[in-house]
Protein backbone atom coordinates (compact mmCIF):
# COMPACT_ATOMS: atom_id res chain seq x y z
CA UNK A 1 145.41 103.66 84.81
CA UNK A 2 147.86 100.44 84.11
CA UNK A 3 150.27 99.26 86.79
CA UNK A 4 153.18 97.13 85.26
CA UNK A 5 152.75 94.23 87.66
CA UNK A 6 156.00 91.85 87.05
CA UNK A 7 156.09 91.30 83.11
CA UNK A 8 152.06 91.35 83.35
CA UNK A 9 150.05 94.67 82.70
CA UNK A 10 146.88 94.84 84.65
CA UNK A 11 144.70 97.79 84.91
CA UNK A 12 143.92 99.19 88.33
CA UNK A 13 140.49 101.47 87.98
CA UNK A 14 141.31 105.03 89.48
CA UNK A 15 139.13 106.35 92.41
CA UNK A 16 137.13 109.41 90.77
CA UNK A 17 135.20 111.91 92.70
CA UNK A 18 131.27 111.06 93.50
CA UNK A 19 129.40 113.07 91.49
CA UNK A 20 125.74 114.00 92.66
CA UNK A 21 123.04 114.28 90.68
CA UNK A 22 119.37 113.43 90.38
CA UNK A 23 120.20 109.94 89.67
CA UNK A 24 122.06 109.83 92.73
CA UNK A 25 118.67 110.38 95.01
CA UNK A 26 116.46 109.29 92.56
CA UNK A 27 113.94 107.04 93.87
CA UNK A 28 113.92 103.27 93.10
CA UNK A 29 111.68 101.80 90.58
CA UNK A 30 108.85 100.20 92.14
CA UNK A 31 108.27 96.66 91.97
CA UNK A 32 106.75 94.66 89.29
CA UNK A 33 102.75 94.56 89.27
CA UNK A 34 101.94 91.13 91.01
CA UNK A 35 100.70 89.32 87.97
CA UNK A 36 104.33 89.90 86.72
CA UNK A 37 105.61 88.09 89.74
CA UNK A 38 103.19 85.48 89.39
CA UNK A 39 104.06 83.66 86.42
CA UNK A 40 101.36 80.72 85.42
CA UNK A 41 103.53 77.35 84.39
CA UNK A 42 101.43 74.27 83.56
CA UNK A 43 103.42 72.66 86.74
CA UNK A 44 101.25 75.46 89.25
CA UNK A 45 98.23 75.17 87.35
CA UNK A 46 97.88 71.79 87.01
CA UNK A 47 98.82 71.90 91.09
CA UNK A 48 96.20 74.71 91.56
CA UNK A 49 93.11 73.08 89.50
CA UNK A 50 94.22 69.60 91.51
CA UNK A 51 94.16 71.33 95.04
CA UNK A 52 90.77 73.25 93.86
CA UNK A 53 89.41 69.59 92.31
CA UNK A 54 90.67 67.78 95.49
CA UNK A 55 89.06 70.39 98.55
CA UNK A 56 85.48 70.67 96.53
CA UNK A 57 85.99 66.70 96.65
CA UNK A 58 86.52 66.75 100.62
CA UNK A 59 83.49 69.39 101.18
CA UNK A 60 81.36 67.55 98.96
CA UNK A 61 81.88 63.96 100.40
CA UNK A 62 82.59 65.23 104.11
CA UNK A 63 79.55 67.83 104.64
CA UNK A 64 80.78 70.69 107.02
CA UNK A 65 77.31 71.11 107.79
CA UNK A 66 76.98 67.53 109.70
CA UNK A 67 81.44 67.19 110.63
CA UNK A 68 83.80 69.09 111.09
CA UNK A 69 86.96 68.92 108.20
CA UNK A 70 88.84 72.02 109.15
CA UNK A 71 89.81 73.58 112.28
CA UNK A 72 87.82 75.70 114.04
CA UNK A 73 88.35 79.58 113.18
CA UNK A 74 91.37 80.86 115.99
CA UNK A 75 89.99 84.26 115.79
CA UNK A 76 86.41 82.43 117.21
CA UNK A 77 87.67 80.22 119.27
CA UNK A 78 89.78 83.31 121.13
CA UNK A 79 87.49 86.15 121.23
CA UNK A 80 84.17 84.93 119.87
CA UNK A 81 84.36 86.89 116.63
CA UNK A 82 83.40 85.39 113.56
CA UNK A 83 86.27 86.41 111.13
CA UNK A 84 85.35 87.40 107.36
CA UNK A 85 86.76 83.76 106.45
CA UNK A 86 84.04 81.81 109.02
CA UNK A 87 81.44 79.72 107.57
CA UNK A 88 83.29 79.80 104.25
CA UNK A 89 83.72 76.06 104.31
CA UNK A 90 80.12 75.72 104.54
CA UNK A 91 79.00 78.22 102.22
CA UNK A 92 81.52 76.17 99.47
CA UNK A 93 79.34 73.42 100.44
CA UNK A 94 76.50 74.89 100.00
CA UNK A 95 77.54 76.84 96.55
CA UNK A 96 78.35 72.86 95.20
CA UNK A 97 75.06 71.47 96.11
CA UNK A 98 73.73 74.84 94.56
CA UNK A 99 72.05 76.08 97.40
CA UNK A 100 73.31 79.97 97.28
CA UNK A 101 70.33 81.18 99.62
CA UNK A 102 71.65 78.76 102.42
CA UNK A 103 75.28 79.66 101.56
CA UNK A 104 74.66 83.43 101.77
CA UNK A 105 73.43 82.86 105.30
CA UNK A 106 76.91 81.12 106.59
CA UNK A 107 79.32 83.29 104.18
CA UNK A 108 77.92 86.35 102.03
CA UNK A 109 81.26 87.68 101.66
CA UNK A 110 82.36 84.60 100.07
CA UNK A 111 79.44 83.39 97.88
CA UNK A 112 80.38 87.06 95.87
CA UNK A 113 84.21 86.38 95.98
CA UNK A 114 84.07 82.74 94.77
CA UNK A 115 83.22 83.37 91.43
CA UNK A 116 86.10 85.96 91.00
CA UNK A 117 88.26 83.64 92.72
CA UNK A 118 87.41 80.63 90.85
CA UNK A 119 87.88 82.63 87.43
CA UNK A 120 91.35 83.91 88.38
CA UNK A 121 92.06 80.47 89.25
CA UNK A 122 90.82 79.02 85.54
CA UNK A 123 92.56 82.45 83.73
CA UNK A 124 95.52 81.30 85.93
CA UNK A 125 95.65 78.17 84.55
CA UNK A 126 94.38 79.05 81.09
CA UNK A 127 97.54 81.85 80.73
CA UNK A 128 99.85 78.30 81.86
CA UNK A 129 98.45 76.23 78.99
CA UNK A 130 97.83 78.87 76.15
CA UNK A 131 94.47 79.97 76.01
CA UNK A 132 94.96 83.69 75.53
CA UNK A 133 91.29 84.91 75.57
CA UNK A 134 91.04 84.37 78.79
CA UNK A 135 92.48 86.73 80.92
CA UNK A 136 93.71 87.33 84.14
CA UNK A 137 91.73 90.13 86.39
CA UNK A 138 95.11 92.67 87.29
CA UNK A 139 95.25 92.98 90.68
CA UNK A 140 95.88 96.88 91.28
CA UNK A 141 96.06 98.86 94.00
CA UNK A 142 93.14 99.87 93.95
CA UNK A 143 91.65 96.74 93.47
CA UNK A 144 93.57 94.93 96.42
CA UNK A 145 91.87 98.42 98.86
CA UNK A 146 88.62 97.05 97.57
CA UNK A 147 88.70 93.65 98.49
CA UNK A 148 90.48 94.32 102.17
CA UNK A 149 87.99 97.65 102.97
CA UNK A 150 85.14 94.74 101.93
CA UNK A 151 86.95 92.23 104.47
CA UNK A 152 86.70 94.93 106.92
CA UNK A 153 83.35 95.77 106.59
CA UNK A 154 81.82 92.06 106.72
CA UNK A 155 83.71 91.89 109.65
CA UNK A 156 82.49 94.53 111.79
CA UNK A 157 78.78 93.88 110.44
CA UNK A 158 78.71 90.61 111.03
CA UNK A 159 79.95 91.02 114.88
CA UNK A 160 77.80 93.98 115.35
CA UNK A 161 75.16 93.14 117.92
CA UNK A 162 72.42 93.67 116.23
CA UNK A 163 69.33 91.44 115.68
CA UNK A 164 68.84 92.48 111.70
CA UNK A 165 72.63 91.59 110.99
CA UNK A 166 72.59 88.28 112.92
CA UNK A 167 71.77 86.20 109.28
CA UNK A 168 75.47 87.49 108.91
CA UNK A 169 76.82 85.02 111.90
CA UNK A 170 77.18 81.18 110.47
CA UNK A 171 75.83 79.98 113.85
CA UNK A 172 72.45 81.26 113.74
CA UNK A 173 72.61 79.79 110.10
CA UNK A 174 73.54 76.20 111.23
């Protein structure tokens, strides 16, 4: 509809009757799969490999096993738990130097993540710079249930108080 404003014409949309239908109450689309949302620039990976580079550095010429780098776990230091993430510093140690016998004892849970962390990491940065045989791992549903059932699992293990689970606790393994 056009309203003759002064010597201008302007068009004034009319109000028209909702109309429902499916699209009305259709539900919204879901979001996009993380690895869309995550997109590799040579900025982040050059950031990620550096931060990666610069942490093995500390471990390696700071040994958790003899000082202390990090803060002690607040999950520990509060109840006394060890937390799916404790002794993960020394197990990275450990995994450097090559020992993966002595890092299973502080971290088992990590010493099988690592390498799937580590290749997402060079995929990450690989995807950023162009090399398109190496791919990214998607991370699906599915996949993400995995990894935090596995989380839970160490962690109830490795606090159960049980002598034949106690190579589980990174005390006993210091």
């Amino acid at each position: 509809m056009a309203r003759t404003v002064g010597l201008a014409s302007v068009s004034v949309p009319t109000r028209a009757a909702h109309v429902h239908g499916p699209e009305c109450h259709a539900a919204p689309p879901p979001p996009p799969p993380l690895r869309a949302r995550l997109t590799a620039t040579r900025s982040s990976a050059a950031t990620l490999l550096g931060l990666l580079a610069g942490l093995s550095a500390l471990v390696l010429v700071r040994s958790p096993l003899e000082n202390t780098i990090f803060p002690p776990c607040p999950l520990h230091a509060t109840t006394g738990l060890w937390c799916p993430g404790c002794g993960a510093t020394r197990a990275s140690y450990l995994l450097l130097k090559g020992d993966v016998i002595g890092a299973l004892h502080f971290n088992a849970l990590w010493v099988v993540m690592a390498p799937f962390a580590l290749y997402q990491a060079v995929a990450f940065a690989g995807e950023a710079f162009g090399v398109s045989w190496l791919r990214r791992v998607t991370l699906t549903r599915s996949l993400s249930i995995g990894i935090l059932v596995s989380m839970a699992a160490f962690f109830v293990v490795r606090n159960l108080p049980i002598e034949a689970v106690e190579v589980l606790n990174p005390f006993t393994a210091s």
